[in-house]
Protein backbone atom coordinates (compact mmCIF):
# COMPACT_ATOMS: atom_id res chain seq x y z
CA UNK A 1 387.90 -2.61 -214.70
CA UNK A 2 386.65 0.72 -213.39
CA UNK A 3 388.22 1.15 -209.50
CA UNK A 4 386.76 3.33 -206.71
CA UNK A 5 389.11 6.12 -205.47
CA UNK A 6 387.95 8.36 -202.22
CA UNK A 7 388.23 11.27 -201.62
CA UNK A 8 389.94 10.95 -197.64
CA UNK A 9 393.33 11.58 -196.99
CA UNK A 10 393.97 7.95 -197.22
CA UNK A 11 397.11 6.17 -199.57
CA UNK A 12 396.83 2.49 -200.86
CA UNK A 13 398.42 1.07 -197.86
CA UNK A 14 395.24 2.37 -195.74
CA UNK A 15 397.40 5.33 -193.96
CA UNK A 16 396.12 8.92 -192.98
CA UNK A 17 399.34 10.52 -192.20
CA UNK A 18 401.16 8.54 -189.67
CA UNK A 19 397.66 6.37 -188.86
CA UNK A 20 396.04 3.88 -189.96
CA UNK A 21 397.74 0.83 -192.38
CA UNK A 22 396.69 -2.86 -191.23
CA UNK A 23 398.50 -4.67 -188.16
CA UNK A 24 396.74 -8.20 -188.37
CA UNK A 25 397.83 -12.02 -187.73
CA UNK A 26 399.25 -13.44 -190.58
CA UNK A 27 395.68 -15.78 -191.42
CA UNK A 28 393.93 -12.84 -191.81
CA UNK A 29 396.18 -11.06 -194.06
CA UNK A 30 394.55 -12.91 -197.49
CA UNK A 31 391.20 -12.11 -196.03
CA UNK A 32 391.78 -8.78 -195.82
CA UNK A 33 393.40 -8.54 -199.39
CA UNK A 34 390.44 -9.63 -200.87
CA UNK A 35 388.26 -7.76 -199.03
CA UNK A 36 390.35 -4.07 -200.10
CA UNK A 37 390.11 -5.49 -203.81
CA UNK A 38 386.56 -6.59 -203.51
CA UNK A 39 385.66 -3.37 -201.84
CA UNK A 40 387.70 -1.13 -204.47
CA UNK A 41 385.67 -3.27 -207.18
CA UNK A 42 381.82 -2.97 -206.04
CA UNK A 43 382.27 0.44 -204.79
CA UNK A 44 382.81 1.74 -208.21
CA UNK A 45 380.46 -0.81 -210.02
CA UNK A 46 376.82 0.39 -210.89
CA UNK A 47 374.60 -2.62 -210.34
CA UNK A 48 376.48 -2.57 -207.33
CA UNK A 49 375.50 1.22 -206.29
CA UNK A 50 372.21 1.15 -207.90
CA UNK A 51 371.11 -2.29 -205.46
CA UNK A 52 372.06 0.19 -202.62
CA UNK A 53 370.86 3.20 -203.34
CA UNK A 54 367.42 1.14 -203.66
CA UNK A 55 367.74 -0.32 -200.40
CA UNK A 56 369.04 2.97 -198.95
CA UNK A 57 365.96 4.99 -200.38
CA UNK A 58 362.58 2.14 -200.16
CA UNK A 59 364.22 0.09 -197.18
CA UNK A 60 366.01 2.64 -195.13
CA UNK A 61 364.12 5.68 -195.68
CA UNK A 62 366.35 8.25 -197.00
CA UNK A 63 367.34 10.41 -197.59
CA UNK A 64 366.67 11.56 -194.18
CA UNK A 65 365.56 15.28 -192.82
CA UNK A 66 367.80 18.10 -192.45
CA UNK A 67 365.68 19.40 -189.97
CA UNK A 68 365.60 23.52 -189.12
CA UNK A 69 365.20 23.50 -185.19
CA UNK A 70 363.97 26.68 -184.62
CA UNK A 71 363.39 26.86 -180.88
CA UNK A 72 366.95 25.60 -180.19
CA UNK A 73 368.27 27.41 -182.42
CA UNK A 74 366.62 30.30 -181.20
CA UNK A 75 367.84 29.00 -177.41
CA UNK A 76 371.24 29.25 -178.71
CA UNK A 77 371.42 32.41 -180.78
CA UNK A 78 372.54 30.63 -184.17
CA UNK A 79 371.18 28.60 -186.82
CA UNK A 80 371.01 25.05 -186.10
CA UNK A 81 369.70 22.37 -188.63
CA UNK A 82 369.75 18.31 -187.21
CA UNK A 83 370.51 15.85 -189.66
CA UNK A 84 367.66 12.96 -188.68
CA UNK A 85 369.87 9.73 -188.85
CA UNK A 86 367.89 8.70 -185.86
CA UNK A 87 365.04 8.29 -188.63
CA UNK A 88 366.02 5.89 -190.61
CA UNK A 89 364.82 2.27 -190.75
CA UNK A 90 366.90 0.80 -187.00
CA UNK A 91 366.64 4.09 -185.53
CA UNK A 92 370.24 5.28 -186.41
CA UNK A 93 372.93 5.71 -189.38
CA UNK A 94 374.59 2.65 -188.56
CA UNK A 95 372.14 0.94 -190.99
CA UNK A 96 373.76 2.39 -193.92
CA UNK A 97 377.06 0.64 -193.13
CA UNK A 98 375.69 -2.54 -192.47
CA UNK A 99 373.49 -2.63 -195.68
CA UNK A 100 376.87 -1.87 -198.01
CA UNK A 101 378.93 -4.29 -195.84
CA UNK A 102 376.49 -6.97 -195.90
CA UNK A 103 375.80 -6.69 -199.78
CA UNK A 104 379.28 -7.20 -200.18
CA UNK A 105 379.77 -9.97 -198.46
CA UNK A 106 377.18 -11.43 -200.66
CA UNK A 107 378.85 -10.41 -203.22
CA UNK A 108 382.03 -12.01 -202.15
CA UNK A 109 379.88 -15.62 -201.57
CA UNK A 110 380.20 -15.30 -197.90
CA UNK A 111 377.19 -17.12 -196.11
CA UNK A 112 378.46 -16.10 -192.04
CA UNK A 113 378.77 -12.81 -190.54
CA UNK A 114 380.23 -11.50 -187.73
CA UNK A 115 379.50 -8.57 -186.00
CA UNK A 116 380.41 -6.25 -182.59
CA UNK A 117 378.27 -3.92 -181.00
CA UNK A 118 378.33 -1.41 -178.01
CA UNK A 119 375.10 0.40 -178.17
CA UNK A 120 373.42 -1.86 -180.03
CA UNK A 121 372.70 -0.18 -183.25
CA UNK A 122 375.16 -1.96 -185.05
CA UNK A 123 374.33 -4.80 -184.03
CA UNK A 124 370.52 -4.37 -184.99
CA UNK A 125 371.34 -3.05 -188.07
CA UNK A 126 373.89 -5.72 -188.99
CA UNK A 127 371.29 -8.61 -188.03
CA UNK A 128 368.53 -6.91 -190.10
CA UNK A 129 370.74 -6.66 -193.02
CA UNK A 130 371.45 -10.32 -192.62
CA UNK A 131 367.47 -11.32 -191.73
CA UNK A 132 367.12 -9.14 -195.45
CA UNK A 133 369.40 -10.96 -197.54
CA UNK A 134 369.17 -14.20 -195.75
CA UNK A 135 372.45 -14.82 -193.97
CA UNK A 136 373.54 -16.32 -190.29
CA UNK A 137 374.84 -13.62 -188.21
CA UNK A 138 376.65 -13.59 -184.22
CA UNK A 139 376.98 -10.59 -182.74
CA UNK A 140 379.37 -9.65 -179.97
CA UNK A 141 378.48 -7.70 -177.33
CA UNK A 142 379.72 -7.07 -174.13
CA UNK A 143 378.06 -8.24 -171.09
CA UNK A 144 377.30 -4.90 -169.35
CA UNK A 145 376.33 -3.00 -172.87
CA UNK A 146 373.91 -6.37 -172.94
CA UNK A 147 372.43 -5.09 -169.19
CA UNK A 148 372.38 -1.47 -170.42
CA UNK A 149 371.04 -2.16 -173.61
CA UNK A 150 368.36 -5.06 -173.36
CA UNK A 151 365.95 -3.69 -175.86
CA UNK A 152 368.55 -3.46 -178.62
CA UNK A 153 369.49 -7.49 -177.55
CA UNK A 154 365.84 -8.23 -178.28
CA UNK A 155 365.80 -6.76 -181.29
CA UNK A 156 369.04 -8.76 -182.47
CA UNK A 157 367.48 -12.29 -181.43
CA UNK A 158 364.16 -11.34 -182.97
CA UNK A 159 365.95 -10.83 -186.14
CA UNK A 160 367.29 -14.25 -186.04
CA UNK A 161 371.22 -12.97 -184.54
CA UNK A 162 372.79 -15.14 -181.78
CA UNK A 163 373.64 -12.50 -179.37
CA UNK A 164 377.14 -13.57 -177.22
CA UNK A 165 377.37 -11.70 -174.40
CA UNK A 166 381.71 -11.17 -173.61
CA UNK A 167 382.35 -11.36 -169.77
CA UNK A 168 386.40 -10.61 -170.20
CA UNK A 169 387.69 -7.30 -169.60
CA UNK A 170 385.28 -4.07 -168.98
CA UNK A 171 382.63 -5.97 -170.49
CA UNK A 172 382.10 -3.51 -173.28
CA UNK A 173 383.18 -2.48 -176.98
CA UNK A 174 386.65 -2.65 -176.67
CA UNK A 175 385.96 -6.65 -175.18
CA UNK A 176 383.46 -7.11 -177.68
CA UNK A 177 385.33 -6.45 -180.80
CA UNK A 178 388.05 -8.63 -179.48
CA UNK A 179 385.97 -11.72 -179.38
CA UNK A 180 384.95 -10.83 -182.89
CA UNK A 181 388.45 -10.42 -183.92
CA UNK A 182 388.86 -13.94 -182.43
CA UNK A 183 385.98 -15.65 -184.02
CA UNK A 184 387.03 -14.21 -187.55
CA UNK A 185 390.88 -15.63 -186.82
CA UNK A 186 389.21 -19.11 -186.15
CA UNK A 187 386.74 -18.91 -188.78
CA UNK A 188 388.72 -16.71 -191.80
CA UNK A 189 385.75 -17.77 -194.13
CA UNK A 190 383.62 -15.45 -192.23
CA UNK A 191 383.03 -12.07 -192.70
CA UNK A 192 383.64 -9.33 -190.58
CA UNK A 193 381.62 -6.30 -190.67
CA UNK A 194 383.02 -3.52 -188.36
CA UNK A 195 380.77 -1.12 -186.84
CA UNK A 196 382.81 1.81 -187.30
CA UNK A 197 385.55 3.90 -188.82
CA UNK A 198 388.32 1.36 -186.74
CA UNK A 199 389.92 -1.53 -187.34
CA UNK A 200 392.49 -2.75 -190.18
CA UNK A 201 392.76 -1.43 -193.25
CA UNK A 202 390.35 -1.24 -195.52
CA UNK A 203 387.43 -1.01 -192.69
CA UNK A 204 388.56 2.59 -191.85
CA UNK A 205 388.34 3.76 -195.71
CA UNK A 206 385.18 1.61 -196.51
CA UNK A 207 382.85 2.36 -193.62
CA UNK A 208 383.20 6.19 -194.83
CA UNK A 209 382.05 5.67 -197.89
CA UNK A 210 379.30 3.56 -197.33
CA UNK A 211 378.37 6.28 -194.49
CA UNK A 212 379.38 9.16 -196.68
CA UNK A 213 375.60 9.57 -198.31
CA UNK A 214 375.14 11.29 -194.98
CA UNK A 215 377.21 14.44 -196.19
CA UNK A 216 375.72 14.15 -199.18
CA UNK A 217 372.31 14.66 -198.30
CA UNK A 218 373.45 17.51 -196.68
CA UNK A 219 375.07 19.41 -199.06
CA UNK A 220 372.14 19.03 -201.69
CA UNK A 221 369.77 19.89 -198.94
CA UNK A 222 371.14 22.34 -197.46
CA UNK A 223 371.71 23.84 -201.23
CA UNK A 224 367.75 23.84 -201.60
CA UNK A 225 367.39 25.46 -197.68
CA UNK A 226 370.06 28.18 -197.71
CA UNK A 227 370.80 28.52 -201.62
CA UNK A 228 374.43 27.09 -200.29
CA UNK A 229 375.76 23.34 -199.96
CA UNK A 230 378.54 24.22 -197.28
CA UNK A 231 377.70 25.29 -193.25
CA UNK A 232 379.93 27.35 -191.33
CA UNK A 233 380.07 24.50 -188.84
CA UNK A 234 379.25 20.14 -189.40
CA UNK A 235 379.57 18.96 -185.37
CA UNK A 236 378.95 14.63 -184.81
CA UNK A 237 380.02 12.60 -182.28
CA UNK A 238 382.81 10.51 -182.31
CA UNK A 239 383.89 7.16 -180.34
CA UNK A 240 384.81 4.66 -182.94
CA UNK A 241 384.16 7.64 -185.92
CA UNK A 242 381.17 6.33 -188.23
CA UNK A 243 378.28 8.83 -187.90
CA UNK A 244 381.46 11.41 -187.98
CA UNK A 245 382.94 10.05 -190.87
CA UNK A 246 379.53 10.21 -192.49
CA UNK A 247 378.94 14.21 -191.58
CA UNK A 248 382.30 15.09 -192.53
CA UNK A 249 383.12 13.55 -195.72
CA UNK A 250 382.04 15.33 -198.41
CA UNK A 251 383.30 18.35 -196.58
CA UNK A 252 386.94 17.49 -195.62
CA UNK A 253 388.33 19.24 -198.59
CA UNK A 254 385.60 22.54 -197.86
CA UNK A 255 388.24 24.22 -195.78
CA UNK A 256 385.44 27.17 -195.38
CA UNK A 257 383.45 24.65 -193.34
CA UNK A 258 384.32 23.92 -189.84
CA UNK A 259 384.29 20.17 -188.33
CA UNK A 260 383.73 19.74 -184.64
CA UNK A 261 383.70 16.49 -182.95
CA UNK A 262 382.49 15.43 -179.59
CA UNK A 263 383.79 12.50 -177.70
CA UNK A 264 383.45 11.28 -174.38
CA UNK A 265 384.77 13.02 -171.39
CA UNK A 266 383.07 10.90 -169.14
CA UNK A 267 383.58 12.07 -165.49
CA UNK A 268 386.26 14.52 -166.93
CA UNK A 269 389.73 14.04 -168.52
CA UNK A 270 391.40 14.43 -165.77
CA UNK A 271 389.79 11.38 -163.99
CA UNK A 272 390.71 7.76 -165.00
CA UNK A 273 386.40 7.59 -165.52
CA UNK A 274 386.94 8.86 -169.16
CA UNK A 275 386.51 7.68 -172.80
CA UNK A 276 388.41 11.06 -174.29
CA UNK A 277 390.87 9.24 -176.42
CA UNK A 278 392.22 11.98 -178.29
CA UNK A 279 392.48 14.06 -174.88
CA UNK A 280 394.24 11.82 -172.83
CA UNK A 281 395.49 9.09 -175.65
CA UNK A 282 398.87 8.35 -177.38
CA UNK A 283 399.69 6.71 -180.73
CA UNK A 284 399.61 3.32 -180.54
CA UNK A 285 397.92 -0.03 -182.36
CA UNK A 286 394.66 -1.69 -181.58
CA UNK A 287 392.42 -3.49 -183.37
CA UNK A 288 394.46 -3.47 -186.29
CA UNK A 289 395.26 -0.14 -187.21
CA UNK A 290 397.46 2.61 -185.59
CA UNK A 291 395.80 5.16 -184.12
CA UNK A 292 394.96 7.40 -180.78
CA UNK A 293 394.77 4.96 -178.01
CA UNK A 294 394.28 5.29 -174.56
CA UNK A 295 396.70 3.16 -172.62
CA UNK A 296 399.43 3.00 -170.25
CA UNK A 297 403.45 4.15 -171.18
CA UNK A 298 404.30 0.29 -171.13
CA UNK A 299 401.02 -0.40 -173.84
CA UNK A 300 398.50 -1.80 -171.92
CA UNK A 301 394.98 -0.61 -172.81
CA UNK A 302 393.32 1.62 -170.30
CA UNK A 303 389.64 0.42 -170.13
CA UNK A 304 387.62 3.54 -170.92
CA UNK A 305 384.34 5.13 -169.15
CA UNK A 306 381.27 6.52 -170.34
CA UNK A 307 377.38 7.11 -169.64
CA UNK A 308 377.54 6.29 -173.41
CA UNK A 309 377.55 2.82 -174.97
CA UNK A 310 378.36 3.49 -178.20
CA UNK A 311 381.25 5.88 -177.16
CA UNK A 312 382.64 4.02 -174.77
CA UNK A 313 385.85 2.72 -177.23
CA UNK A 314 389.79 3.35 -175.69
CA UNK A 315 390.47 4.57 -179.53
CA UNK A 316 389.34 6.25 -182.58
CA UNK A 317 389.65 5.65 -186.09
CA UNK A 318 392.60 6.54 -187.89
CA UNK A 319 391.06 9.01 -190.06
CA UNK A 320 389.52 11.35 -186.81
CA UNK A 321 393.61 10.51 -185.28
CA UNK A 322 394.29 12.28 -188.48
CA UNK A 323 392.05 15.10 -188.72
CA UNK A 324 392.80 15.74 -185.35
CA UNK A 325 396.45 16.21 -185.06
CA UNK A 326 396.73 18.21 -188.30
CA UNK A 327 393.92 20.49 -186.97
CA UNK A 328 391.25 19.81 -189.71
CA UNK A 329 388.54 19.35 -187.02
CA UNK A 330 388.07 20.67 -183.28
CA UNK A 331 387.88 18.48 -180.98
CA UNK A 332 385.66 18.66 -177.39
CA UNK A 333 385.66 16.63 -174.81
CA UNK A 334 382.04 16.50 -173.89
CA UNK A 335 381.19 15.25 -169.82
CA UNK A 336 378.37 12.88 -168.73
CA UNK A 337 376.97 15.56 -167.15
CA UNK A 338 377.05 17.83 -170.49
CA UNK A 339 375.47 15.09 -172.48
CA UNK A 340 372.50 14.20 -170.42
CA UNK A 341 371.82 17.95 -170.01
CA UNK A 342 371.73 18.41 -173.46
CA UNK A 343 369.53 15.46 -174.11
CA UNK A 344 366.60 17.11 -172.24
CA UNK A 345 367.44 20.83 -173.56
CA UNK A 346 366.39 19.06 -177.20
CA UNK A 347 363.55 16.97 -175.81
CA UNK A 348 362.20 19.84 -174.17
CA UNK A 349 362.20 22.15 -177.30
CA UNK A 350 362.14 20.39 -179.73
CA UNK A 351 360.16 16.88 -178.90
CA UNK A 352 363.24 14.86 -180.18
CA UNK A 353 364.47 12.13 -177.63
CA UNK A 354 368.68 11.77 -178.97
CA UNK A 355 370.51 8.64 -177.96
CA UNK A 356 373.25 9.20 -175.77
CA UNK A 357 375.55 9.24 -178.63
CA UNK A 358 374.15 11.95 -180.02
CA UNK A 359 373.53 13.84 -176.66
CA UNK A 360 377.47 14.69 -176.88
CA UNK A 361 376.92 16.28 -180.06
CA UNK A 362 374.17 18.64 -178.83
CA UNK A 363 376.54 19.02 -175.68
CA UNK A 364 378.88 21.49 -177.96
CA UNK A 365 376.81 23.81 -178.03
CA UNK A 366 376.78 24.45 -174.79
CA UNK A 367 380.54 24.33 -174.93
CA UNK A 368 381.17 26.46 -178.00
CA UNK A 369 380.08 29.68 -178.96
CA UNK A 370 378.42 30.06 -182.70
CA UNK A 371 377.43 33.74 -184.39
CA UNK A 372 373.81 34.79 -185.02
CA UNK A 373 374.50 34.32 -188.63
CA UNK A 374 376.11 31.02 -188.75
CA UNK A 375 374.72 27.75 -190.33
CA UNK A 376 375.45 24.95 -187.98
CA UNK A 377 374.89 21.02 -188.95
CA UNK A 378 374.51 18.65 -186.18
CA UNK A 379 374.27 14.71 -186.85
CA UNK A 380 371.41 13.72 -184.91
CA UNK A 381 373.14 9.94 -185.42
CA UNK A 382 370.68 7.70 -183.03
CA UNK A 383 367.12 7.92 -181.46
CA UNK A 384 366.71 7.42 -177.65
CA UNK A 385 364.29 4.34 -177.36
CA UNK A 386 367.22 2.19 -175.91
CA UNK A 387 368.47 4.51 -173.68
CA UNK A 388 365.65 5.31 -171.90
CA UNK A 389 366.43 3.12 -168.92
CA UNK A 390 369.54 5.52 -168.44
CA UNK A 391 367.36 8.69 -168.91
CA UNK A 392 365.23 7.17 -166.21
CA UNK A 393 367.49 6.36 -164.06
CA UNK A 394 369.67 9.77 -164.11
CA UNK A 395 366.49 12.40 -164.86
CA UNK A 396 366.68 13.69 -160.59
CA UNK A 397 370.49 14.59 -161.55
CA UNK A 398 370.00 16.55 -164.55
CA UNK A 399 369.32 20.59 -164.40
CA UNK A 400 367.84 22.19 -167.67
């Protein structure tokens, strides 16, 4: 039987390096062994692929734009070309995920699924996966991202999702994905699909590929725009890793091509008000996998901060841990203040509203100085409609 092998820095045991590997109670652990040989099956079987690539291209929408934005490029003295995730069919990449994970699970005879969210695209895109193929879905969420994100909430229950909004902790992704962790221990029949690039092994591996059509796209587009597939630069957001995971892939191994990621500074790193994991973090576990984490010297999870959702995780995947510390990508640590900014610049010239997520991608380049002759690719990964309350709220403090 034909087997899928990526192309990550990844060995069978689910490790990048030192990170990564799969640090689960012991009911899970047959779960998760037939979810790696399940995953290692489909992903290299052609009905399989074909279904997807169907549903990717007449349900989705894609492949999506690589877009040339001339007037901010021309703001910014380089060559900058958005990659319109916020396009597709949810209104961000997380769609592609949940469509691969949710097959699956079909596949595998699973009827339930679980699901966490922060900013709510996962979540939407998980419970219109499920609404598609007919299968009951609960989403966690927690209970501030539910007050920050309402539109995204009605979305879910209008798909048919039951929404349960966690009160413990911060009230946001970290608390959410551990009441999803807990429902799938209590309910091992269930099936867990992960939002991002986190989580036990083979999550971290598996999300990438199913978001890898991202990088894809942009190398053959980019091969019919500029008569070459690489950029000097691929710059994405990263709290969990997904969208990231998605940009970077196919380029990893392109060491020619530069990959810049932008996570939450929050406040600042040097305030406790922060989501800058790979700033201010330390190796540790959580949520299954060893990674960056951002806790205290005795273990104990500091609860991150940002104007952002979908960014506001106290880790990253184990992959971007990776990537990091051997110096394969460049990582900024992109402010509130930075991100909102940014948001407007593009609005303003370029009549794209970004979600917040995205905003911290624009914010680089404001941080980071490209040539005149260099081809940068920025993951547009979300579209603004549910942050617009926050836009609202915060347009008198942002300068543009």
């Amino acid at each position: 039987m034909k087997r899928f092998h990526s192309i990550l820095p990844v060995d069978a045991e689910g490790y990048y390096g030192r990170f990564g590997g799969a640090y689960i109670p012991e009911i899970l652990h047959d779960n998760v062994e037939k979810l790696t040989e399940a995953f290692h099956r489909y992903a290299a079987d052609e009905e399989f692929n074909r279904e997807l690539d169907l549903l990717l291209r007449d349900y989705v929408g894609r492949p999506t734009p690589l877009y040339k934005a001339s007037r901010l490029s021309e703001l910014y003295g380089t060559n900058i070309y958005l990659k319109r995730e916020d396009l597709c069919h949810t209104g961000a990449h997380k769609i592609n995920n949940a469509l691969g994970s949710v097959l699956l699970a079909k596949r595998m005879g699973k009827t339930r699924i679980i699901a966490e969210t922060g900013a709510g695209q996962h979540g939407v895109a998980t419970a219109t996966a499920c609404a598609l193929m007919g299968l009951e879905c609960v989403v966690y969420m927690g209970a501030l991202d539910v007050e920050r994100q309402s539109p995204n909430v009605e979305r879910m229950k209008m798909l048919g999702a039951k929404v349960e909004a966690v009160q413990s902790g911060n009230r946001t992704l970290k608390d959410a994905t551990n009441e999803a962790i807990r429902d799938w221990c209590c309910n091992p029949d269930s099936y867990y699909v992960i939002g991002s690039t986190v989580g036990p092994h083979p999550y971290p591996e598996m999300v990438a590929h199913f978001q890898s059509v991202i990088s894809r796209e942009i190398r053959s587009q980019l091969k019919g725009m500029t008569g070459s597939e690489c950029p000097d630069y691929v710059v994405a957001c990263i709290g969990g890793g997904s969208n990231a995971a998605g940009a970077f892939y196919h380029f990893i191994n392109e060491p020619g091509v530069k990959l810049v990621a932008a996570e939450a500074a929050g406040m600042g790193v040097d305030t406790d008000m922060t989501a800058a994991t790979i700033h201010v973090g330390s190796e540790g576990i959580i949520h299954g996998s060893r990674t960056m984490v951002m806790q205290t010297p005795d273990g104990q999870i500091i609860e991150p901060y940002s104007v952002s959702a979908g960014l506001d995780y106290p880790g990253i995947g184990p992959l971007h841990a990776y990537l990091a510390g051997t110096g394969r990508t460049e990582v900024l640590a992109v402010t509130d203040k930075i991100a909102l900014e940014a948001a407007f610049r593009l609005t303003r010239t370029e009549g794209i509203i970004p979600a917040l997520e995205s905003a911290h991608a624009l914010g680089v380049l404001e941080m980071k100085r490209f040539a005149p002759d260099d081809t940068v690719v920025l993951n547009l990964s979300g579209r603004g409609d549910k942050d617009m309350h926050t836009y609202m709220a915060l347009k008198d403090t942002v300068r543009i």
